[in-house]
Protein backbone atom coordinates (compact mmCIF):
# COMPACT_ATOMS: atom_id res chain seq x y z
CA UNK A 1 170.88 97.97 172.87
CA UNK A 2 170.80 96.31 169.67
CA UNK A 3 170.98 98.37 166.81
CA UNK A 4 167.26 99.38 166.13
CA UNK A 5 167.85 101.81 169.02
CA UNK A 6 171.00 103.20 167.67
CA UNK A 7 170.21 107.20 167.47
CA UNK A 8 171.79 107.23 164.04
CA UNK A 9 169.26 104.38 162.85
CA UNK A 10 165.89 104.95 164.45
CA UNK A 11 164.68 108.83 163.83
CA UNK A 12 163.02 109.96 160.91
CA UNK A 13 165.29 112.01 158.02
CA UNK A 14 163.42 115.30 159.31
CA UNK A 15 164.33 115.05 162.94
CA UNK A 16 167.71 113.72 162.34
CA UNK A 17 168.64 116.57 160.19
CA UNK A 18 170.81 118.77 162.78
CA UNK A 19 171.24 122.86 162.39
CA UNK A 20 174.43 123.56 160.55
CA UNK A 21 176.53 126.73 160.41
CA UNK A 22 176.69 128.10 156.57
CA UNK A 23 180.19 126.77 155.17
CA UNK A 24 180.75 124.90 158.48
CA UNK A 25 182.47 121.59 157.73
CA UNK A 26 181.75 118.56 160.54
CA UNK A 27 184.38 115.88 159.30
CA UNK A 28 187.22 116.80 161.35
CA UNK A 29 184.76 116.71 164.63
CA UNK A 30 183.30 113.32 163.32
CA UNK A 31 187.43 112.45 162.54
CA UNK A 32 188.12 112.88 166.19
CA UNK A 33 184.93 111.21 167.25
CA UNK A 34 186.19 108.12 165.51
CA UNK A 35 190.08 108.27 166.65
CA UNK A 36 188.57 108.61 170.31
CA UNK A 37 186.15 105.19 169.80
CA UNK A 38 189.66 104.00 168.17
CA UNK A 39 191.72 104.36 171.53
CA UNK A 40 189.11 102.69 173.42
CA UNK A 41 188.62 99.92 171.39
CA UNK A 42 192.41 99.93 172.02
CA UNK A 43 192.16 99.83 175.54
CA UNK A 44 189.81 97.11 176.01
CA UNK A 45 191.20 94.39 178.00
CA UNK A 46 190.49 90.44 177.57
CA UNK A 47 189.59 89.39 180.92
CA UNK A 48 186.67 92.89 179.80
CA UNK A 49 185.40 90.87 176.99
CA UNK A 50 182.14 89.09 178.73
CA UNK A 51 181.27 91.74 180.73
CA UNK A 52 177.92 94.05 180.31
CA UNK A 53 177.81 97.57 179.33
CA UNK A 54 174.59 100.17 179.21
CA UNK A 55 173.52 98.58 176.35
CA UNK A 56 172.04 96.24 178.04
CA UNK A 57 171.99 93.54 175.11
CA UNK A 58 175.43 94.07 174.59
CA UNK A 59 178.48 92.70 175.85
CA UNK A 60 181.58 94.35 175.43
CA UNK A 61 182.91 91.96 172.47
CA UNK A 62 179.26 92.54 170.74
CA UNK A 63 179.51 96.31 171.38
CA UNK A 64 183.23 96.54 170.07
CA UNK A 65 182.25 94.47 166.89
CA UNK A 66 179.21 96.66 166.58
CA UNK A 67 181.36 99.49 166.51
CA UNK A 68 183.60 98.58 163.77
CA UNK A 69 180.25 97.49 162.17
CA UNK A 70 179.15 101.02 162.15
CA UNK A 71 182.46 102.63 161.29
CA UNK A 72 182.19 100.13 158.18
CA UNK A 73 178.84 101.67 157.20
CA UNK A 74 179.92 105.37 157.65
CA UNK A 75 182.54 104.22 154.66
CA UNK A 76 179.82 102.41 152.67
CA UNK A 77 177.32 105.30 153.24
CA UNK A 78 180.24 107.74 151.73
CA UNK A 79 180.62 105.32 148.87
CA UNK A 80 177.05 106.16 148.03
CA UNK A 81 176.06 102.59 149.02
CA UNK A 82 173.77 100.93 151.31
CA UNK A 83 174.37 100.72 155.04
CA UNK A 84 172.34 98.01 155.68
CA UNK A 85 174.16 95.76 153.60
CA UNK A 86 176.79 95.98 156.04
CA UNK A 87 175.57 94.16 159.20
CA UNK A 88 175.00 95.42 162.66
CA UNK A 89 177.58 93.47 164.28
CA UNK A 90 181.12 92.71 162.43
CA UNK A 91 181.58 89.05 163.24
CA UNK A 92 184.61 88.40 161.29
CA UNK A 93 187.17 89.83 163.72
CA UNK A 94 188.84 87.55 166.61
CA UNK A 95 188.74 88.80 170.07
CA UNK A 96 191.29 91.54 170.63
CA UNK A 97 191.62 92.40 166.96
CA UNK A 98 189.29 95.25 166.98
CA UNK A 99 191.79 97.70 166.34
CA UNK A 100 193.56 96.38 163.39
CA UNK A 101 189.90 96.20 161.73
CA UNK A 102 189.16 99.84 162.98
CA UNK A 103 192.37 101.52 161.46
CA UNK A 104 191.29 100.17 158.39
CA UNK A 105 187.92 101.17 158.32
CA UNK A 106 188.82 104.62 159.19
CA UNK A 107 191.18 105.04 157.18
CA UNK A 108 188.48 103.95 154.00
CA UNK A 109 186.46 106.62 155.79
CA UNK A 110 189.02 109.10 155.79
CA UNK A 111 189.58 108.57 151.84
CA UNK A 112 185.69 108.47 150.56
CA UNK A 113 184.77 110.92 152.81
CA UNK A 114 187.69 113.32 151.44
CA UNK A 115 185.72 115.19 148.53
CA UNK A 116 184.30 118.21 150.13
CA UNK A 117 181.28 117.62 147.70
CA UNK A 118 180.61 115.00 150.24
CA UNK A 119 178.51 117.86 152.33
CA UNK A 120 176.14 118.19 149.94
CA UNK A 121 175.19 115.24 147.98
CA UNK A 122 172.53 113.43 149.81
CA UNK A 123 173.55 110.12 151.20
CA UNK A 124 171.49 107.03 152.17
CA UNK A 125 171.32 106.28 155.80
CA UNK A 126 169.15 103.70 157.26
CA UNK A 127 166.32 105.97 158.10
CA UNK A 128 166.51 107.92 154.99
CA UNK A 129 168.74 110.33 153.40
CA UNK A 130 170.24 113.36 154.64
CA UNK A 131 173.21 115.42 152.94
CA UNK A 132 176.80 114.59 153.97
CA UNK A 133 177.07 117.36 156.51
CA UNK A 134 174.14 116.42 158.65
CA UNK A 135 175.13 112.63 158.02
CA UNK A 136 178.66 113.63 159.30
CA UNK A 137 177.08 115.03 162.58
CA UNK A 138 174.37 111.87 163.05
CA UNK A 139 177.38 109.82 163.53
CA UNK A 140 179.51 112.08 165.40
CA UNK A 141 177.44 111.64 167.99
CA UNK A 142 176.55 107.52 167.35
CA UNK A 143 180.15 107.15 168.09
CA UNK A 144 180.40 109.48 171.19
CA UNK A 145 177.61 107.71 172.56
CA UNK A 146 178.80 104.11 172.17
CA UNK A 147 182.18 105.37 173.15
CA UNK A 148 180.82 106.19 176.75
CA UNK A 149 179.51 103.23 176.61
CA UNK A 150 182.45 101.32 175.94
CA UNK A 151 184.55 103.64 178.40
CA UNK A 152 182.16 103.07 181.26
CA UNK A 153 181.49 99.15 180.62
CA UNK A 154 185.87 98.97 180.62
CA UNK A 155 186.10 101.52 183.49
CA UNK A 156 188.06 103.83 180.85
CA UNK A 157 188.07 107.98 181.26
CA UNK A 158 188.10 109.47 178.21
CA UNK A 159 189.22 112.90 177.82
CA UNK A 160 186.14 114.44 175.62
CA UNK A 161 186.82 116.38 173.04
CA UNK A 162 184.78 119.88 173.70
CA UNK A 163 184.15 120.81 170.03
CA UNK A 164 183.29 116.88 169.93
CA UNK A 165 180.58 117.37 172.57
CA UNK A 166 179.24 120.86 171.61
CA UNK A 167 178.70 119.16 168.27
CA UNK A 168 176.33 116.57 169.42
CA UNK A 169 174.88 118.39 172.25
CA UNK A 170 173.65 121.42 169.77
CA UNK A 171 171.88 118.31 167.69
CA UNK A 172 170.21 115.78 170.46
CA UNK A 173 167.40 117.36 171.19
CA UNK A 174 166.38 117.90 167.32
CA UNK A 175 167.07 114.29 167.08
CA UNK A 176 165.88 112.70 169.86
CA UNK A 177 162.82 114.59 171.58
CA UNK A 178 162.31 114.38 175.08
CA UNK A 179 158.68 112.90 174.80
CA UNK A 180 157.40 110.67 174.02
CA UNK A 181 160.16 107.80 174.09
CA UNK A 182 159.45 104.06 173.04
CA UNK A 183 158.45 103.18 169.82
CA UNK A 184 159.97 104.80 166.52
CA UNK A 185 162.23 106.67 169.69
CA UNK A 186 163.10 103.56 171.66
CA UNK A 187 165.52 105.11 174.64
CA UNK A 188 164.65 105.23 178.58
CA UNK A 189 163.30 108.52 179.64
CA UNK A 190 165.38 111.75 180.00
CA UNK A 191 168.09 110.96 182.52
CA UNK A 192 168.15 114.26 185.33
CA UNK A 193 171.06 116.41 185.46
CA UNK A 194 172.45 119.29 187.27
CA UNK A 195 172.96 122.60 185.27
CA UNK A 196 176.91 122.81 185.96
CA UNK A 197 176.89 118.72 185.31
CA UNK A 198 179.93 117.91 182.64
CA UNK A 199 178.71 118.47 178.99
CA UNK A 200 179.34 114.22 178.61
CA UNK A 201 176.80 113.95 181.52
CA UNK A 202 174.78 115.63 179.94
CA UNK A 203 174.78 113.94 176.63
CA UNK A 204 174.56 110.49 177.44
CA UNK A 205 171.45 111.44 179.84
CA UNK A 206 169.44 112.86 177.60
CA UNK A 207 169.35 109.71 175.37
CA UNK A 208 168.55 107.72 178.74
CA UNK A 209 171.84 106.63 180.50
CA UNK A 210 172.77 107.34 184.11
CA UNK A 211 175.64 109.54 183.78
């Protein structure tokens, strides 16, 4: 998965824009979203590195250094800046020192994204603008997503967050519709659950893993 097909980086501003509770505040969801992507970074051992993941273009070093790429942008985007000058994969950081360069980042995300002004002023993402609220919730669920993925490529068992989950599950299907996929939505088709499946299952499957 390279980061084209990121679900934070391919939909249009009007489907990415999630439904959001009057005077509801999503930073301390997206806040745990990142401290659980932190511990798993964390966790990530070095015989792990080479091995493949659900991404399928993606090792696990490439996905862990795409992570901190993206954390890097979340700061940048609360800056006011551009994402895309930060690129897709953070290539600067030597095997095993992913989570030295993600307390840093999130702590720089922690300080710009502070102002509770943040909600409202319209921020650049790199599929358009959206205020900082829906922003916050776009990559709530980018790092949930690539979290799984991380967990399941390192055989790691997160325990989910269920505010975390609720979050993201209330905004996939605005973001991602089921049909058609391929093209400006480039995931594999809707993944089939059961109804009593765990609320993870059921996230990851509807952007086209097997659960």
């Amino acid at each position: 998965m390279t980061e084209t097909t990121n679900v934070a980086e391919t939909v249009t501003a009007d489907t990415a824009t999630p439904a959001i509770a009057p005077g509801a505040d999503p930073r301390p969801d997206l806040a745990k979203a990142v401290a659980m992507a932190g511990r798993t970074l964390a966790a990530v051992r070095p015989d792990q590195f080479d091995g493949p993941t659900p991404c399928p273009e993606y090792t696990v070093r490439q996905l862990s250094n795409h992570l901190v790429a993206i954390l890097r942008r979340v700061a940048e985007i609360g800056r006011g800046g551009d994402p895309l000058s930060i690129p897709a994969i953070a290539d600067d950081i030597a095997d095993g020192d992913w989570s030295t360069a993600w307390d840093a980042a999130a702590r720089e995300v922690e300080t710009v994204w502070s102002p509770p002004t943040i909600l409202s002023r319209p921020l650049r993402l790199p599929f358009g603008t959206l205020p900082g609220a829906a922003a916050a919730i776009v990559y709530t669920t980018e790092f949930t997503l690539h979290t799984w993925d991380l967990a399941t490529a390192t055989g790691q068992r997160p325990s989910w967050d269920p505010a975390v989950l609720a979050v993201s599950l209330a905004a996939m299907r605005r973001a991602v519709p089921a049909e058609p996929r391929g093209g400006q939505v480039p995931f594999a088709a809707v993944v089939d659950t059961d109804a009593d499946a765990p609320d993870i299952d059921r996230l990851v499957a509807w952007y086209g893993r097997q659960p």
